[in-house]
PDB file of N, CA and C in Angstrom:
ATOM      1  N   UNK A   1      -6.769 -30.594  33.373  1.00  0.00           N
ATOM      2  CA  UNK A   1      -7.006 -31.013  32.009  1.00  0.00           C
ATOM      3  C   UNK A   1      -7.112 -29.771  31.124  1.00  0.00           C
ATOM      4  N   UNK A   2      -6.560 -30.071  29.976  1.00  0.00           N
ATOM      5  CA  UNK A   2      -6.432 -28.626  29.111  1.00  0.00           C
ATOM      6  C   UNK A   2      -7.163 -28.994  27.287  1.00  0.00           C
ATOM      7  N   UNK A   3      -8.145 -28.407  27.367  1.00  0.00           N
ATOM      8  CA  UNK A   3      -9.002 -28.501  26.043  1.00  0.00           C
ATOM      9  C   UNK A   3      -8.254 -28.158  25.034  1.00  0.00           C
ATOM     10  N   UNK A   4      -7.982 -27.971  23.832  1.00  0.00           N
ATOM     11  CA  UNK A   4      -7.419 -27.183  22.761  1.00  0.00           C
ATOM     12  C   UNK A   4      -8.706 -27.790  21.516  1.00  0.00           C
ATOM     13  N   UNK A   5      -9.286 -27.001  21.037  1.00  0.00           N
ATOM     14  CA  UNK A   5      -9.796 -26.979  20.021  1.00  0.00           C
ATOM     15  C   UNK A   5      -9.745 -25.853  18.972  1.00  0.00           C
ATOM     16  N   UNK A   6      -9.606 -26.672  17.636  1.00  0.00           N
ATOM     17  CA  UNK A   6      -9.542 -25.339  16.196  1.00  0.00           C
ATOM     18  C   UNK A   6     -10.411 -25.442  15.305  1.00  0.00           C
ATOM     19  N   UNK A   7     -10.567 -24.539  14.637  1.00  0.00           N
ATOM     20  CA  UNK A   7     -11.071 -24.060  12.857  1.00  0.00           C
ATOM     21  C   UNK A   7      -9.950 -23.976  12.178  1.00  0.00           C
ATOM     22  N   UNK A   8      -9.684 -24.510  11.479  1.00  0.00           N
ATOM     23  CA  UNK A   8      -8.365 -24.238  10.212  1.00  0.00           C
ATOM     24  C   UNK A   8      -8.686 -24.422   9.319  1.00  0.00           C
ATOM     25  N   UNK A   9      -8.828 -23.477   8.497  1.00  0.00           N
ATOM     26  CA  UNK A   9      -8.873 -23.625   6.987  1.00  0.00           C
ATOM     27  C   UNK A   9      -8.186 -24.423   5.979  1.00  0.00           C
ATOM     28  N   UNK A  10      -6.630 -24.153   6.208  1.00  0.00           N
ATOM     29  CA  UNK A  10      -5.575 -24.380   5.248  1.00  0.00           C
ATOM     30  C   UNK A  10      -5.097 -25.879   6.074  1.00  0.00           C
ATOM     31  N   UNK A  11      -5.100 -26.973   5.311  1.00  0.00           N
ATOM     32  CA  UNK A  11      -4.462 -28.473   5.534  1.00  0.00           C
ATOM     33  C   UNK A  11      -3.117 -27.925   5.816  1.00  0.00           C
ATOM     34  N   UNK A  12      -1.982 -27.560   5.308  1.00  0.00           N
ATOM     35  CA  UNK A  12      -0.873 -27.687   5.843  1.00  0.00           C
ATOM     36  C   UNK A  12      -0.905 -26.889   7.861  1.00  0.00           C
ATOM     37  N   UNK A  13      -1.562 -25.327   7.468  1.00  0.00           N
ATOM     38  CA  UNK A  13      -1.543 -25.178   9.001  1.00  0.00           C
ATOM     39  C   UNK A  13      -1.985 -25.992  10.276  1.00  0.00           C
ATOM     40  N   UNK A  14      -3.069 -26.990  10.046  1.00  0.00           N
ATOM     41  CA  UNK A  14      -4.034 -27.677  10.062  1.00  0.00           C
ATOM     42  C   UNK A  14      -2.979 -28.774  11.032  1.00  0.00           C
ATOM     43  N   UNK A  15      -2.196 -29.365   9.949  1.00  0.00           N
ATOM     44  CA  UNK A  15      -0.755 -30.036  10.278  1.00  0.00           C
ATOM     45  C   UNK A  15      -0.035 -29.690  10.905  1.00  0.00           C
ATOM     46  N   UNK A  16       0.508 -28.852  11.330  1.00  0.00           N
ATOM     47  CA  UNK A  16       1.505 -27.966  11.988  1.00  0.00           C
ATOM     48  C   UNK A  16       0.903 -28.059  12.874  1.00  0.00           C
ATOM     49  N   UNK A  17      -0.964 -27.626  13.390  1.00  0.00           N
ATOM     50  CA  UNK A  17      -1.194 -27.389  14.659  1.00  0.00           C
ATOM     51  C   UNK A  17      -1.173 -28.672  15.510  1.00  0.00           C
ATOM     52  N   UNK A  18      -1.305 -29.941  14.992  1.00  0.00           N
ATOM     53  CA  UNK A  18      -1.515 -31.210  15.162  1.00  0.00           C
ATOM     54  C   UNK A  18      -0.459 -31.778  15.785  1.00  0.00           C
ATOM     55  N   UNK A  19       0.890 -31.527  15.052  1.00  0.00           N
ATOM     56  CA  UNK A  19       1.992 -31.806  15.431  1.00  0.00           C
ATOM     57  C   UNK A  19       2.324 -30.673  16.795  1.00  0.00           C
ATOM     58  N   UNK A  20       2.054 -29.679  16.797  1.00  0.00           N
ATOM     59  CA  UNK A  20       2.300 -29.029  18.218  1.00  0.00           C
ATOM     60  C   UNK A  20       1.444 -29.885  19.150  1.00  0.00           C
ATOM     61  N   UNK A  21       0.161 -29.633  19.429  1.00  0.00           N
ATOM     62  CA  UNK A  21      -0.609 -30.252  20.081  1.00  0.00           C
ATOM     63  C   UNK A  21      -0.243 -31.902  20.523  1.00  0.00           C
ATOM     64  N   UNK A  22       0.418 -32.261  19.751  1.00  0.00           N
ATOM     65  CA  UNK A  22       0.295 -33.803  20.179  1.00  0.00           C
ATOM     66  C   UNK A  22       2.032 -33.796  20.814  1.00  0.00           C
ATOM     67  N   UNK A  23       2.779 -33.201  20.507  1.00  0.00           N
ATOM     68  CA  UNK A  23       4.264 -32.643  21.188  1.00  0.00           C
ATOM     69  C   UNK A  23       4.211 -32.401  22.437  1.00  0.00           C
ATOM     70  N   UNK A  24       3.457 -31.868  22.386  1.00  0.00           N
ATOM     71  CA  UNK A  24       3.084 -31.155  24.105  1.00  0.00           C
ATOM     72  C   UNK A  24       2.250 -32.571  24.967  1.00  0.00           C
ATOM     73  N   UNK A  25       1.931 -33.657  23.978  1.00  0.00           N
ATOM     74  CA  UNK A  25       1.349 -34.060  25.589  1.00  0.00           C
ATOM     75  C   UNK A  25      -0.148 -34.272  24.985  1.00  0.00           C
ATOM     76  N   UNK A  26      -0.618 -33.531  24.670  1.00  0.00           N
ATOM     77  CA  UNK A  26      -2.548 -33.747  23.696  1.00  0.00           C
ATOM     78  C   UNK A  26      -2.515 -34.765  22.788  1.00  0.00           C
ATOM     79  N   UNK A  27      -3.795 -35.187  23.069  1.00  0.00           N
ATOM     80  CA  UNK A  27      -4.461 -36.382  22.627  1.00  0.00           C
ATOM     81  C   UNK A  27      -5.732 -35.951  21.978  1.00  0.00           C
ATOM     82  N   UNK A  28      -5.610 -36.976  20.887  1.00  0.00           N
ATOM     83  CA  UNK A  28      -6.716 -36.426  19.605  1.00  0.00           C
ATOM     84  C   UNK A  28      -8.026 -36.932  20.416  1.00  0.00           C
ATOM     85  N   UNK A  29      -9.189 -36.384  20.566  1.00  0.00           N
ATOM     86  CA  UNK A  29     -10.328 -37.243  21.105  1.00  0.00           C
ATOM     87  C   UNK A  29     -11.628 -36.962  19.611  1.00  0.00           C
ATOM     88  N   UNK A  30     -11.003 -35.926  18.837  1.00  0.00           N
ATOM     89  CA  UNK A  30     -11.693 -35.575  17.719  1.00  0.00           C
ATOM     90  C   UNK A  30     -11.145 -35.063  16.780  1.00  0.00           C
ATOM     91  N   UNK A  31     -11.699 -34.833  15.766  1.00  0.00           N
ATOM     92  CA  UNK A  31     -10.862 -34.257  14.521  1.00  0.00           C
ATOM     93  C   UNK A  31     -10.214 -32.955  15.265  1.00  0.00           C
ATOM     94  N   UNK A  32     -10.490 -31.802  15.288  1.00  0.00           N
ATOM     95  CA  UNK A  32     -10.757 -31.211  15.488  1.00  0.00           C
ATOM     96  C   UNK A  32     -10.378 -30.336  17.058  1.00  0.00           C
ATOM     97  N   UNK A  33     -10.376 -31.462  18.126  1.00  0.00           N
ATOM     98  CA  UNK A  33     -10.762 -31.129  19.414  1.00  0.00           C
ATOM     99  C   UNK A  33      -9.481 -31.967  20.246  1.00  0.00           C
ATOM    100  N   UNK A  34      -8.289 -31.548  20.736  1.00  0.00           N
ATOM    101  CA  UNK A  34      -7.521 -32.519  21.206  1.00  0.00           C
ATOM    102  C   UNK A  34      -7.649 -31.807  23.153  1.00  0.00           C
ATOM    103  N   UNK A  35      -6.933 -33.165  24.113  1.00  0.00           N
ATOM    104  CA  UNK A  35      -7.159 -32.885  25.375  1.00  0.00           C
ATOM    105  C   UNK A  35      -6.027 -33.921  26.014  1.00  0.00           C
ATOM    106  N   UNK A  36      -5.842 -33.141  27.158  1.00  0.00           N
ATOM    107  CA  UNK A  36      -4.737 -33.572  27.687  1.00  0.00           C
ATOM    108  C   UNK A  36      -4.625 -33.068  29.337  1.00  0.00           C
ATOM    109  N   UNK A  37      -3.430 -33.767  30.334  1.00  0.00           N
ATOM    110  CA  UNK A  37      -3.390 -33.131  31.452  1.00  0.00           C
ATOM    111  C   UNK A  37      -1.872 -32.531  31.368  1.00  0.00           C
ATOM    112  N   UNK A  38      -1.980 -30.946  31.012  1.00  0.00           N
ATOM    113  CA  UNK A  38      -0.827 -30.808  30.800  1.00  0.00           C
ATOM    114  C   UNK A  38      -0.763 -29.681  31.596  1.00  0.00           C
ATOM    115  N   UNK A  39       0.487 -28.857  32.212  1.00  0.00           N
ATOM    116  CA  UNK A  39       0.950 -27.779  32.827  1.00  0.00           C
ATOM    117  C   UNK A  39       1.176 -26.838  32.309  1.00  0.00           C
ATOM    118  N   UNK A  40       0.768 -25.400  32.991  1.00  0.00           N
ATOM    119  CA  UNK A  40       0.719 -24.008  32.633  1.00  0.00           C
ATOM    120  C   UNK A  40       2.005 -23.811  31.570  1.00  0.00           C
ATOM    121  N   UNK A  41       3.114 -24.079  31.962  1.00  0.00           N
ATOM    122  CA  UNK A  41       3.670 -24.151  31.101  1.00  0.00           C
ATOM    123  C   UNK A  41       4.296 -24.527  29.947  1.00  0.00           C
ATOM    124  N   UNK A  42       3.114 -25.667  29.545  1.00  0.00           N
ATOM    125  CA  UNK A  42       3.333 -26.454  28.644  1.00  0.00           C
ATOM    126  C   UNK A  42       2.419 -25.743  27.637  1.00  0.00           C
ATOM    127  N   UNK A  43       1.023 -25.161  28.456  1.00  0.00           N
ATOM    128  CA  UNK A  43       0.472 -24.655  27.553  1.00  0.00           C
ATOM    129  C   UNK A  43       0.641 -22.969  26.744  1.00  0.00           C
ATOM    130  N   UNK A  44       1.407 -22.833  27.452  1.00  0.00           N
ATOM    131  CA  UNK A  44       2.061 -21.343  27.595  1.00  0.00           C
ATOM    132  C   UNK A  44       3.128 -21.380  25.827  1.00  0.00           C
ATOM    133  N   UNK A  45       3.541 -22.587  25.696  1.00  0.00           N
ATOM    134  CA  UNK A  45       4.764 -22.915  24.901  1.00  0.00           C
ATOM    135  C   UNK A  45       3.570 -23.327  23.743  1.00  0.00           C
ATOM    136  N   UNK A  46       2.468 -23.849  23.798  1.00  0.00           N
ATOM    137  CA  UNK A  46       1.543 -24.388  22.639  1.00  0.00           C
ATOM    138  C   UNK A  46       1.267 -23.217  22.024  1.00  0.00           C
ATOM    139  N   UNK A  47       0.429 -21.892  22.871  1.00  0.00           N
ATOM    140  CA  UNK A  47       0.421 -20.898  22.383  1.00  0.00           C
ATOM    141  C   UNK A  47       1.138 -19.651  21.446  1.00  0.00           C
ATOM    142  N   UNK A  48       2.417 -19.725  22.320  1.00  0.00           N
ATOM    143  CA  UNK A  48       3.651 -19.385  21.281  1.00  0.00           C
ATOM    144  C   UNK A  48       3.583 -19.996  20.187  1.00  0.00           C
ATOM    145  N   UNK A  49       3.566 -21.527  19.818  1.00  0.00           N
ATOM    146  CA  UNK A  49       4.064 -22.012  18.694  1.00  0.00           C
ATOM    147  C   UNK A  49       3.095 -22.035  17.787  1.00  0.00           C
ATOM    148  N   UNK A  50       1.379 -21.922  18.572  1.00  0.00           N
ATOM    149  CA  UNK A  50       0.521 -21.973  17.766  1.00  0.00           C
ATOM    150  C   UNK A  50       0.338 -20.088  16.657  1.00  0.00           C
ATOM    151  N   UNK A  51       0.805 -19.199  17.501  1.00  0.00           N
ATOM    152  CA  UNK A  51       0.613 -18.094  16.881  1.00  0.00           C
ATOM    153  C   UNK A  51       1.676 -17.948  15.902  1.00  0.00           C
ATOM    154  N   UNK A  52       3.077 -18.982  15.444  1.00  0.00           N
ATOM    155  CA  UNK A  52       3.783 -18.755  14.553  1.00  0.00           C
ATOM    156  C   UNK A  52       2.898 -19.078  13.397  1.00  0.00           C
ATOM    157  N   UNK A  53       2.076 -20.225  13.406  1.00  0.00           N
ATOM    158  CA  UNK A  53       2.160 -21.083  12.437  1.00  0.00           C
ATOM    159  C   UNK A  53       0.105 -20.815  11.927  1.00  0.00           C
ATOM    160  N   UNK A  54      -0.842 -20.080  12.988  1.00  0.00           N
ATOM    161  CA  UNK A  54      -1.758 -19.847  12.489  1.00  0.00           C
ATOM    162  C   UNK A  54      -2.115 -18.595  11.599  1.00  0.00           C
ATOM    163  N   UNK A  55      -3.364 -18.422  11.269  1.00  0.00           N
ATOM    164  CA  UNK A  55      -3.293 -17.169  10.636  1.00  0.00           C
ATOM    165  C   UNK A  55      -4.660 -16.195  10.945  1.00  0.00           C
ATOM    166  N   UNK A  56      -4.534 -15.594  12.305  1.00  0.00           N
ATOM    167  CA  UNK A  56      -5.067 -15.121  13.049  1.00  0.00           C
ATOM    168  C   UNK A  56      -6.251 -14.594  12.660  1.00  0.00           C
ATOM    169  N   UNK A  57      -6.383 -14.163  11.133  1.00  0.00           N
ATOM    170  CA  UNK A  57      -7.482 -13.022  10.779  1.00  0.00           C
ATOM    171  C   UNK A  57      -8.420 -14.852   9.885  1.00  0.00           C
ATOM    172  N   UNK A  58      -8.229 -15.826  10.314  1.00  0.00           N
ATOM    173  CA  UNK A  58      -8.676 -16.873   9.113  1.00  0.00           C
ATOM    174  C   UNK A  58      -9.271 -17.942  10.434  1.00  0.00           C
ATOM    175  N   UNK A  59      -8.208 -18.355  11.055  1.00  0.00           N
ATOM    176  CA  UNK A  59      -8.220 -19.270  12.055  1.00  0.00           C
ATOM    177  C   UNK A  59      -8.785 -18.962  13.109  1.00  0.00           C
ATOM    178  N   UNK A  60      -9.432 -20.470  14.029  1.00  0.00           N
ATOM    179  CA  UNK A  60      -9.659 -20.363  15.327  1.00  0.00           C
ATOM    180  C   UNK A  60      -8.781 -21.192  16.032  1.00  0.00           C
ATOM    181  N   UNK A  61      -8.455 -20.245  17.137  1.00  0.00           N
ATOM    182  CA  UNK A  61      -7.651 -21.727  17.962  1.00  0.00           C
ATOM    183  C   UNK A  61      -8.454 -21.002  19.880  1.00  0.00           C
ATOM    184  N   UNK A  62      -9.155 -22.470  20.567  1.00  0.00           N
ATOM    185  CA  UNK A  62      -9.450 -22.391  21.697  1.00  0.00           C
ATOM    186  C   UNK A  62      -8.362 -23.007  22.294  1.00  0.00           C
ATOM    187  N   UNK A  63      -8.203 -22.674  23.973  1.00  0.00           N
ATOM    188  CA  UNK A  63      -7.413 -23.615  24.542  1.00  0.00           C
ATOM    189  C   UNK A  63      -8.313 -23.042  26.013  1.00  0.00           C
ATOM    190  N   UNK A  64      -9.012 -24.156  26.425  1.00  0.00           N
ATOM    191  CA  UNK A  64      -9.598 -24.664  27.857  1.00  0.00           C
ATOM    192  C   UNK A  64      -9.225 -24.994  29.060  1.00  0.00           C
ATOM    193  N   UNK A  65      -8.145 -24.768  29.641  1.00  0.00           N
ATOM    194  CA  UNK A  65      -8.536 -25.189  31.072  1.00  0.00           C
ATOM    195  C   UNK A  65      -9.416 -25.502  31.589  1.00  0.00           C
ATOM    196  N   UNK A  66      -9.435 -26.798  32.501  1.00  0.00           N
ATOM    197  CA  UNK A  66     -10.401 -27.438  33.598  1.00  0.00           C
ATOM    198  C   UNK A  66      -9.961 -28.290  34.432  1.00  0.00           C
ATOM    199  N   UNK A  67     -10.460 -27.741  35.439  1.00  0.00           N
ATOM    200  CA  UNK A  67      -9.927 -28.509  36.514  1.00  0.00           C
ATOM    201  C   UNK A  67     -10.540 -30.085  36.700  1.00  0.00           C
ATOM    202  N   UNK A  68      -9.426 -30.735  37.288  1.00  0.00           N
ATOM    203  CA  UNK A  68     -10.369 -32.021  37.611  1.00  0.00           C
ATOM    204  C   UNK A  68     -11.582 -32.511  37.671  1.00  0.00           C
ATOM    205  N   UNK A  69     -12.065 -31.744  38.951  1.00  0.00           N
ATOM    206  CA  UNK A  69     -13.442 -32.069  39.418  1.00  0.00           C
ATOM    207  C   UNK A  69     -14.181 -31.639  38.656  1.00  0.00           C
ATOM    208  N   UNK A  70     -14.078 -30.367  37.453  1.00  0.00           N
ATOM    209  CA  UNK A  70     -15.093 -30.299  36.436  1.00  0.00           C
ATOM    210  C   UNK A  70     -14.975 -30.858  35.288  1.00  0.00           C
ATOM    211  N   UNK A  71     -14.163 -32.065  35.268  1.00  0.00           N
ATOM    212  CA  UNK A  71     -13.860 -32.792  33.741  1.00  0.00           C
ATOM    213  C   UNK A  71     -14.332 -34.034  34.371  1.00  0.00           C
ATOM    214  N   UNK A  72     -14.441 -34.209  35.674  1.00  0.00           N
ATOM    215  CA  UNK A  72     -14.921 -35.660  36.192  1.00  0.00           C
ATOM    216  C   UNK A  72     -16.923 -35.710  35.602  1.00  0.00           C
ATOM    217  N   UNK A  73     -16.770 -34.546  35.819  1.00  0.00           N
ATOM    218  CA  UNK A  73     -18.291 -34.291  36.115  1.00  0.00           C
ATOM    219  C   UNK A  73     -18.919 -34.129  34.470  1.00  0.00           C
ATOM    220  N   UNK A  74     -17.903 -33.960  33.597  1.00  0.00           N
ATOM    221  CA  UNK A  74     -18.476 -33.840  31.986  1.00  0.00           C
ATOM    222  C   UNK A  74     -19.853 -35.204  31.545  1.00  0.00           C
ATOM    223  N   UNK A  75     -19.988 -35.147  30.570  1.00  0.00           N
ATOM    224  CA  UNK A  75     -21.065 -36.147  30.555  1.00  0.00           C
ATOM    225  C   UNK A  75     -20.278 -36.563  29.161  1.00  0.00           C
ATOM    226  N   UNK A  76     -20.546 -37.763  28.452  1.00  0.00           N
ATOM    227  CA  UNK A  76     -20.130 -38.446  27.252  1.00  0.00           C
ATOM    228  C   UNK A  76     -20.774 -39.517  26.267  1.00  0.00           C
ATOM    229  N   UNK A  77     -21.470 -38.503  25.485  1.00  0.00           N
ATOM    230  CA  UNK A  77     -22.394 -39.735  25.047  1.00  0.00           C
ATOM    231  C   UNK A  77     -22.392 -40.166  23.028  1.00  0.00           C
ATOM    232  N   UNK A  78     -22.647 -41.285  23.187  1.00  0.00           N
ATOM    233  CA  UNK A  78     -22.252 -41.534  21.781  1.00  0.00           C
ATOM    234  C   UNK A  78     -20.912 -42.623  21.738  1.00  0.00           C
ATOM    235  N   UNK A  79     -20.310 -42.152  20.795  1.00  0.00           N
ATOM    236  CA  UNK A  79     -18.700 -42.627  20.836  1.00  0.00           C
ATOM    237  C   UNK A  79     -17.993 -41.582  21.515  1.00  0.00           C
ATOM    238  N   UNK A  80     -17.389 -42.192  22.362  1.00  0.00           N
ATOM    239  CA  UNK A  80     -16.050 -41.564  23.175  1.00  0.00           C
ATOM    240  C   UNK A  80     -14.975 -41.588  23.345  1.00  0.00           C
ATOM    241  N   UNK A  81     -14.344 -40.552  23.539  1.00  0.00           N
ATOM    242  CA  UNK A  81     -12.568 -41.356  23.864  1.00  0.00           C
ATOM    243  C   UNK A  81     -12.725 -41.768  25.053  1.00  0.00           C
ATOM    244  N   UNK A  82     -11.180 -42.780  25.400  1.00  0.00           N
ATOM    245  CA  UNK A  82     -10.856 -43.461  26.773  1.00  0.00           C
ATOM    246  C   UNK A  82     -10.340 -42.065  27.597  1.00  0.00           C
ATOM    247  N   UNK A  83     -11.159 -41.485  28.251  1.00  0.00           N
ATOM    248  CA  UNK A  83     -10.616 -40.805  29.837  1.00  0.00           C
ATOM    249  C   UNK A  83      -9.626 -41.486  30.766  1.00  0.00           C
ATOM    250  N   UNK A  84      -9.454 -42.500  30.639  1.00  0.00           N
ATOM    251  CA  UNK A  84      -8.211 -43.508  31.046  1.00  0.00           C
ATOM    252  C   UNK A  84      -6.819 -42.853  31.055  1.00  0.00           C
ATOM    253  N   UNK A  85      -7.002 -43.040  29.405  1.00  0.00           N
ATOM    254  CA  UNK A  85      -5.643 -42.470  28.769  1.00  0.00           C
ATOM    255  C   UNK A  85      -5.903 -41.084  28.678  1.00  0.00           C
ATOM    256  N   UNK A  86      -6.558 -40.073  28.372  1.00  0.00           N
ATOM    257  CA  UNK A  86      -5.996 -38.518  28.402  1.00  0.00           C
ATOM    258  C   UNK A  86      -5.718 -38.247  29.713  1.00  0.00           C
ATOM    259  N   UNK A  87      -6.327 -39.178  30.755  1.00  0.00           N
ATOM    260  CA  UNK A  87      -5.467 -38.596  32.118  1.00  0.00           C
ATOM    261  C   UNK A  87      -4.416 -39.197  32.543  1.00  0.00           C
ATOM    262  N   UNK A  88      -3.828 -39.884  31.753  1.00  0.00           N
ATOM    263  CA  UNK A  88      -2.591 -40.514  31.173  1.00  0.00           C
ATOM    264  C   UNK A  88      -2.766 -41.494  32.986  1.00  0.00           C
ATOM    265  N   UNK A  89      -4.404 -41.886  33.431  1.00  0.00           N
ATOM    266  CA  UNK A  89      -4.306 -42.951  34.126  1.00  0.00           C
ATOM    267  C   UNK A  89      -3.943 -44.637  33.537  1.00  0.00           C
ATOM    268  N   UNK A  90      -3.914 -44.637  32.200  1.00  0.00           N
ATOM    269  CA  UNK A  90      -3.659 -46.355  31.835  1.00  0.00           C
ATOM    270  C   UNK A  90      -2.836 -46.230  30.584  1.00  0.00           C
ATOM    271  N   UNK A  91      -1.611 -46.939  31.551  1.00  0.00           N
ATOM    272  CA  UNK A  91      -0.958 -47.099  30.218  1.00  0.00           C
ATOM    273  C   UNK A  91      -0.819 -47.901  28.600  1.00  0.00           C
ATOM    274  N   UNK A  92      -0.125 -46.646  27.831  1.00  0.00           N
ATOM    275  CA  UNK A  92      -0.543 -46.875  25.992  1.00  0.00           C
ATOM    276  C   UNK A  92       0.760 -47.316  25.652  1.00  0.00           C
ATOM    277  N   UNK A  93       0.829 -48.234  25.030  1.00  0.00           N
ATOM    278  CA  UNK A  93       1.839 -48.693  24.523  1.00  0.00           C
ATOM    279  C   UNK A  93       1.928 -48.298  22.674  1.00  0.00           C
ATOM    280  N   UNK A  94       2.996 -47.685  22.516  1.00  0.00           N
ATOM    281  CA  UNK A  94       2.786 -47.297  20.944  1.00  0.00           C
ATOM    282  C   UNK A  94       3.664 -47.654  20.268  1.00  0.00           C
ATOM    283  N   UNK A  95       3.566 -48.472  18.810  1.00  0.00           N
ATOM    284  CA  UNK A  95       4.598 -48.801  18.063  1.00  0.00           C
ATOM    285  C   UNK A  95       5.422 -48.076  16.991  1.00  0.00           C
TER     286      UNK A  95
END
Protein backbone atom coordinates (compact mmCIF):
# COMPACT_ATOMS: atom_id res chain seq x y z
CA UNK A 1 0.00 0.00 0.00
CA UNK A 2 1.40 3.40 -0.96
CA UNK A 3 0.35 6.68 1.08
CA UNK A 4 0.70 9.95 -0.97
CA UNK A 5 -0.16 12.92 0.94
CA UNK A 6 0.22 16.99 0.12
CA UNK A 7 0.26 20.74 1.13
CA UNK A 8 -0.51 22.77 -1.97
CA UNK A 9 -0.98 26.06 -1.98
CA UNK A 10 -1.97 26.98 -5.53
CA UNK A 11 -5.67 25.23 -6.71
CA UNK A 12 -4.54 24.68 -10.18
CA UNK A 13 -1.23 22.63 -8.93
CA UNK A 14 -3.46 21.19 -6.38
CA UNK A 15 -5.36 19.76 -9.65
CA UNK A 16 -2.69 18.50 -11.54
CA UNK A 17 -1.52 16.57 -8.43
CA UNK A 18 -5.01 14.92 -8.15
CA UNK A 19 -5.21 13.97 -11.58
CA UNK A 20 -1.68 12.21 -11.35
CA UNK A 21 -2.49 10.49 -8.21
CA UNK A 22 -5.75 9.13 -9.20
CA UNK A 23 -4.02 7.99 -12.92
CA UNK A 24 -1.79 5.91 -11.23
CA UNK A 25 -4.22 3.83 -9.37
CA UNK A 26 -4.83 6.26 -5.83
CA UNK A 27 -7.81 6.69 -4.19
CA UNK A 28 -8.98 9.83 -2.46
CA UNK A 29 -9.57 8.68 1.32
CA UNK A 30 -9.16 12.58 2.17
CA UNK A 31 -8.85 15.88 0.88
CA UNK A 32 -5.66 15.94 1.02
CA UNK A 33 -4.35 12.29 1.66
CA UNK A 34 -4.84 9.70 -1.28
CA UNK A 35 -3.86 5.63 -0.98
CA UNK A 36 -3.59 2.90 -3.01
CA UNK A 37 -1.89 -0.68 -3.72
CA UNK A 38 0.32 0.31 -6.28
CA UNK A 39 3.96 -0.87 -7.62
CA UNK A 40 7.45 0.56 -7.30
CA UNK A 41 7.07 1.52 -10.47
CA UNK A 42 4.10 3.13 -10.60
CA UNK A 43 5.23 5.14 -7.90
CA UNK A 44 8.50 5.94 -9.36
CA UNK A 45 6.39 7.57 -12.51
CA UNK A 46 4.03 9.67 -9.74
CA UNK A 47 7.16 11.20 -8.57
CA UNK A 48 8.51 12.25 -11.89
CA UNK A 49 5.25 13.77 -12.79
CA UNK A 50 4.71 15.16 -9.45
CA UNK A 51 8.11 17.22 -9.56
CA UNK A 52 7.02 18.73 -13.09
CA UNK A 53 4.02 20.20 -11.90
CA UNK A 54 4.89 21.11 -7.99
CA UNK A 55 6.72 23.92 -6.69
CA UNK A 56 9.27 22.58 -4.49
CA UNK A 57 10.35 25.72 -2.41
CA UNK A 58 6.09 26.22 -1.62
CA UNK A 59 4.78 22.63 -1.67
CA UNK A 60 4.65 19.42 0.25
CA UNK A 61 4.35 16.23 -1.35
CA UNK A 62 4.74 12.77 1.01
CA UNK A 63 4.63 9.43 -0.58
CA UNK A 64 4.50 6.30 2.08
CA UNK A 65 5.09 2.97 1.54
CA UNK A 66 3.60 0.15 3.72
CA UNK A 67 3.54 -2.99 3.69
CA UNK A 68 0.52 -5.09 4.19
CA UNK A 69 0.80 -6.35 7.51
CA UNK A 70 1.41 -2.75 8.71
CA UNK A 71 -1.70 -1.21 6.99
CA UNK A 72 -3.73 -4.27 8.34
CA UNK A 73 -2.73 -3.28 11.69
CA UNK A 74 -3.61 0.76 11.22
CA UNK A 75 -6.45 1.73 13.47
CA UNK A 76 -9.58 3.95 11.95
CA UNK A 77 -11.68 5.92 13.78
CA UNK A 78 -14.39 8.38 13.06
CA UNK A 79 -15.43 8.40 9.37
CA UNK A 80 -13.48 6.17 7.17
CA UNK A 81 -12.79 5.10 3.85
CA UNK A 82 -13.73 1.45 2.57
CA UNK A 83 -10.24 -0.60 2.91
CA UNK A 84 -12.22 -2.94 0.65
CA UNK A 85 -11.75 -0.85 -2.22
CA UNK A 86 -8.15 0.82 -1.81
CA UNK A 87 -7.02 -2.76 -1.73
CA UNK A 88 -8.90 -2.90 -4.78
CA UNK A 89 -10.42 -6.21 -2.69
CA UNK A 90 -14.30 -5.25 -3.80
CA UNK A 91 -15.30 -4.36 -6.75
CA UNK A 92 -16.37 -0.39 -7.84
CA UNK A 93 -18.36 0.06 -10.48
CA UNK A 94 -18.08 3.72 -11.95
CA UNK A 95 -20.26 5.67 -14.25
Amino acid sequence: MTWLIYDITDDRTRRELIKIAQKHGLYRVQKSVFLGNIEKDETDEIIQESKKVINLREDSLYIFPVCEADYKKATLLGLSFEKDIVQDEKPVLFF
